[in-house]
Structure formats: structure tokens, C-alpha cells
Protein backbone atom coordinates (compact mmCIF):
# COMPACT_ATOMS: atom_id res chain seq x y z
CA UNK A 1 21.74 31.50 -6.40
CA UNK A 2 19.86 31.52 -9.40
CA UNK A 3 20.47 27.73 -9.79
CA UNK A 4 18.98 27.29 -6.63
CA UNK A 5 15.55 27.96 -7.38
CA UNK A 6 14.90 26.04 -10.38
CA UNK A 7 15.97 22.88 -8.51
CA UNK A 8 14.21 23.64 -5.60
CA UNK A 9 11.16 23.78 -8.13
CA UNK A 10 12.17 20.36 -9.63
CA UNK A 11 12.60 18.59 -6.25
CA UNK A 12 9.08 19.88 -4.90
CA UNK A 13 7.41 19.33 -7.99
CA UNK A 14 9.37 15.38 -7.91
CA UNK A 15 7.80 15.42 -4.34
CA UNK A 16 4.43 16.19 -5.42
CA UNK A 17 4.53 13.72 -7.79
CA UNK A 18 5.26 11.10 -5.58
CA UNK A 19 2.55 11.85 -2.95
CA UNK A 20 -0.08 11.64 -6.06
CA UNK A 21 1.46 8.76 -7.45
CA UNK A 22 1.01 7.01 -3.75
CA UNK A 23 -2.30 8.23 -3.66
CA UNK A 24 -3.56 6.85 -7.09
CA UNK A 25 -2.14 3.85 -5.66
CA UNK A 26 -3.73 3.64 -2.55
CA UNK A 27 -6.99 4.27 -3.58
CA UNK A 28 -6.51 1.35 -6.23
CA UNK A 29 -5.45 -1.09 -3.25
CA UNK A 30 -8.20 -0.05 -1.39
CA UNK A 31 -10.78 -0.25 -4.16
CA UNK A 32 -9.47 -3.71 -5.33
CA UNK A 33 -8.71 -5.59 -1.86
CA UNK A 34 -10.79 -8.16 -0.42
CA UNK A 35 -13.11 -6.43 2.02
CA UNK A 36 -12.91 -7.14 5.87
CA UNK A 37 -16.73 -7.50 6.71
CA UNK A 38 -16.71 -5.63 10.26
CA UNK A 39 -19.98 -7.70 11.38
CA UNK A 40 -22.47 -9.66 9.88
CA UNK A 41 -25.30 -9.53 12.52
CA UNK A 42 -29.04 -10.24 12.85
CA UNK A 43 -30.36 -7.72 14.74
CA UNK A 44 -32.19 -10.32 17.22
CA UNK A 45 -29.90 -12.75 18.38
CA UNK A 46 -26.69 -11.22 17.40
CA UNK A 47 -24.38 -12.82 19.50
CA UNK A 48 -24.96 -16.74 17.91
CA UNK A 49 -22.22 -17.19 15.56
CA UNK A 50 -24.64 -20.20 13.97
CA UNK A 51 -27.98 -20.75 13.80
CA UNK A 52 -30.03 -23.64 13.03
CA UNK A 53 -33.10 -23.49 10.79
CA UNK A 54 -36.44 -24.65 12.00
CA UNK A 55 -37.63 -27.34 9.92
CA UNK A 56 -39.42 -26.27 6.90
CA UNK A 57 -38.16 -22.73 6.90
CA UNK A 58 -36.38 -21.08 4.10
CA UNK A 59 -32.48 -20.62 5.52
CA UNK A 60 -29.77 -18.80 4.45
CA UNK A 61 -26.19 -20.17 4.60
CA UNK A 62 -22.99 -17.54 3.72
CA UNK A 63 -20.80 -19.28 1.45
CA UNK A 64 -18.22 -16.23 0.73
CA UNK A 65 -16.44 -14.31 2.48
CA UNK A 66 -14.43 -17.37 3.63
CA UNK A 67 -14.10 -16.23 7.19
CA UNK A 68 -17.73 -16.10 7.43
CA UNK A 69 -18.74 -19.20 5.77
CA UNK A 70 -21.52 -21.42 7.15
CA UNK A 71 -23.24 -18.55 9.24
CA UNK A 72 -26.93 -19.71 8.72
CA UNK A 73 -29.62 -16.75 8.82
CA UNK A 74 -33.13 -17.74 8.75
CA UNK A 75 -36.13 -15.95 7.11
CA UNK A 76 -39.27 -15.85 9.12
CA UNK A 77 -40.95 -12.98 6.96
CA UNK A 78 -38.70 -10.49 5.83
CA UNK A 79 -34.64 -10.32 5.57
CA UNK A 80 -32.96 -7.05 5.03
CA UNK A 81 -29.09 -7.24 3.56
CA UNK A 82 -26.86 -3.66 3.54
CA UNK A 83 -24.49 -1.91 5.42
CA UNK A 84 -26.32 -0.12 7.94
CA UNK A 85 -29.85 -0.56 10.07
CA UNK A 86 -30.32 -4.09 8.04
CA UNK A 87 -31.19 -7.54 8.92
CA UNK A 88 -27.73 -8.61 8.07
CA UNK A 89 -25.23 -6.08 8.18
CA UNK A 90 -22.04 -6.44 5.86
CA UNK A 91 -19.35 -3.55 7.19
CA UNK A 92 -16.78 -3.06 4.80
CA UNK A 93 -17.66 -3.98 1.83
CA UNK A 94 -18.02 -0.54 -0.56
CA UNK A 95 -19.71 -2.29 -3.17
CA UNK A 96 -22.95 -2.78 -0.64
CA UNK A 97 -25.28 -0.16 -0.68
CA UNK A 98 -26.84 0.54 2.40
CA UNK A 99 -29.83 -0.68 2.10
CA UNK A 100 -29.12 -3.33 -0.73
CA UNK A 101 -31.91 -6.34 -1.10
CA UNK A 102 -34.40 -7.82 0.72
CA UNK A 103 -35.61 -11.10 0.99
CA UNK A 104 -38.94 -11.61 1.80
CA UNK A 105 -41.65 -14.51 2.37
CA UNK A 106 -44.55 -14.66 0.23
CA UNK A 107 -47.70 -17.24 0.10
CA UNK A 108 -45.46 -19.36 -3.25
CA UNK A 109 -42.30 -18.76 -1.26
CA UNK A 110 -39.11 -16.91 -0.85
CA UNK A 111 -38.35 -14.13 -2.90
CA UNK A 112 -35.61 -11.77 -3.39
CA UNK A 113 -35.87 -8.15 -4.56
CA UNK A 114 -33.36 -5.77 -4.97
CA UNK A 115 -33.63 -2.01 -3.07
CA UNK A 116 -32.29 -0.38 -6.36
CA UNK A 117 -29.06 -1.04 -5.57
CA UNK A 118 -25.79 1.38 -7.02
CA UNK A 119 -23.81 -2.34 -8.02
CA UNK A 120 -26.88 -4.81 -8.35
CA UNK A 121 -28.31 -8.05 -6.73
CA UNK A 122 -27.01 -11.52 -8.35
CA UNK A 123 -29.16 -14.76 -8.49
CA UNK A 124 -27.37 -17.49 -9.41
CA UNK A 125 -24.59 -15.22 -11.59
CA UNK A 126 -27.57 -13.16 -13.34
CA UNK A 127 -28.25 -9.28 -12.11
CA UNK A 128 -31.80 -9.22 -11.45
CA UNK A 129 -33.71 -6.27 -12.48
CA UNK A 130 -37.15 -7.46 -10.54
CA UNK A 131 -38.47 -9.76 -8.18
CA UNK A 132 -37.47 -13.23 -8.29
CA UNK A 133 -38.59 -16.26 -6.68
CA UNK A 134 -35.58 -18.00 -5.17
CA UNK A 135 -35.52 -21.88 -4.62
CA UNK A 136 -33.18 -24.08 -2.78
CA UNK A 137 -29.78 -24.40 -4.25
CA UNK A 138 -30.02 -20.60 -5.52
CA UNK A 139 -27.00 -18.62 -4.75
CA UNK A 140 -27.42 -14.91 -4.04
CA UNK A 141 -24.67 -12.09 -4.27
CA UNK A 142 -24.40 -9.00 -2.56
CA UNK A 143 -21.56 -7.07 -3.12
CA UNK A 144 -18.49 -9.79 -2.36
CA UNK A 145 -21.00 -11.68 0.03
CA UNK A 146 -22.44 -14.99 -1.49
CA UNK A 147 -25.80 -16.47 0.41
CA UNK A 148 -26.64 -20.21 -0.52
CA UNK A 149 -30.39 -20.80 -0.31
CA UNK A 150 -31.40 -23.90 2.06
CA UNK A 151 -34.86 -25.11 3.24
């Protein structure tokens, strides 16, 4: 009988291990997998998988996530990206903060500026700490979202 109870001890404390081994691990996964962006949407006009830029205006065209890739948004004066009550709305994706950047049309042009972010906005591979004119050709990152600029 006294045998009993130290094994009984060993084998719950071998079960306990497990479950926080498995959790450790699933949090990792989680962490670490690609994100599956829920919706991208623009609030007007939602249900258009593509749209086509007017001539002269400044477009956007998503380049990554794969399954997303060649959705075209385009900026008529202002172009919210985050994870909730945004222009473009990326479920998902925990490195997007909910209200991330914002894209916005000046007199000299397009320019991006980043809502003091938790993980940063990218132009072009470079965090950007301020407002920065974007031209065409200039690739944007959000999170694990890549926008392509296009005029």
C-alpha cells in the first residue's frame, strides 16, 4: 500500500508533464504557422474579389499571402490596414495590430505611416519609424501581408 502512492505521484506528475509539454508545443505551432487571413475586405464594395484601378490612381496589389495574391485595393484618400474596423481587414494574422498603418493621399503623393504598431510597418524590407512617401514598385509589409504599390 505504501508503494502505491509514490507511483501514483510519479504517474500524475508524468501526466502533468505531458499536458505542459503539449501545451508549450501548441502554442509554438500556433505562433509559428502561416496565418489563415479570415477576410481581407474594403469596407465599400466588399464583395469584388478584384478591383481595377482608375487610371492615374495610386493602387494597391497583395502579393503575399499566396491565396490572396492579386487582390487590387485602390486609394482614393485614405487606406486603413489592421485587424478590426480598417479599410482592409487581415483576420488571423497575430502579428497585425489592430489598427496597424495607414496609407494616405497627400498633394506630392501616396504616403504610408505607421499607427505605432506592436511589430512595425516595412517599406521595401526597412521598418519605418515615420512617414514615408511610397512610389510605384514599393513593397509594403504588414504583419505576413505584402502590398505591391501600382499607379
Amino acid at each position: 500500500m505504501t508503494d502505491q502512492i509514490p507511483d501514483s505521484l510519479n504517474y500524475l506528475l508524468l501526466v502533468f508533464l505531458y499536458l505542459f509539454f503539449g501545451r508549450v508545443l501548441w502554442a509554438v505551432w500556433s505562433e509559428v504557422r502561416t496565418p489563415s487571413i479570415a477576410r481581407w475586405t474594403r469596407h465599400e464594395g466588399a464583395d469584388a474579389p478584384r478591383r481595377t484601378a482608375e487610371k492615374g490612381a495610386v493602387a494597391f496589389v497583395v502579393m503575399e499571402p499566396r491565396q490572396h495574391r492579386g487582390r487590387t485595393f485602390t486609394l482614393s484618400s485614405t487606406l486603413t490596414i489592421g485587424r478590426e474596423d480598417c479599410d482592409i481587414v487581415l483576420d488571423g494574422d497575430s502579428f497585425i495590430s489592430s489598427r496597424h498603418a495607414r496609407i494616405e493621399m497627400r498633394p506630392d503623393g501616396a504616403w504610408l505611416v505607421d499607427l505605432a504598431s506592436t511589430n512595425g510597418t516595412y517599406l521595401n524590407g526597412t521598418r519605418i519609424t515615420e512617414d514615408r512617401h511610397v512610389r510605384r514598385g514599393d513593397r509594403i509589409q504588414v504583419g505576413s501581408a505584402v502590398l505591391e504599390v501600382r499607379r
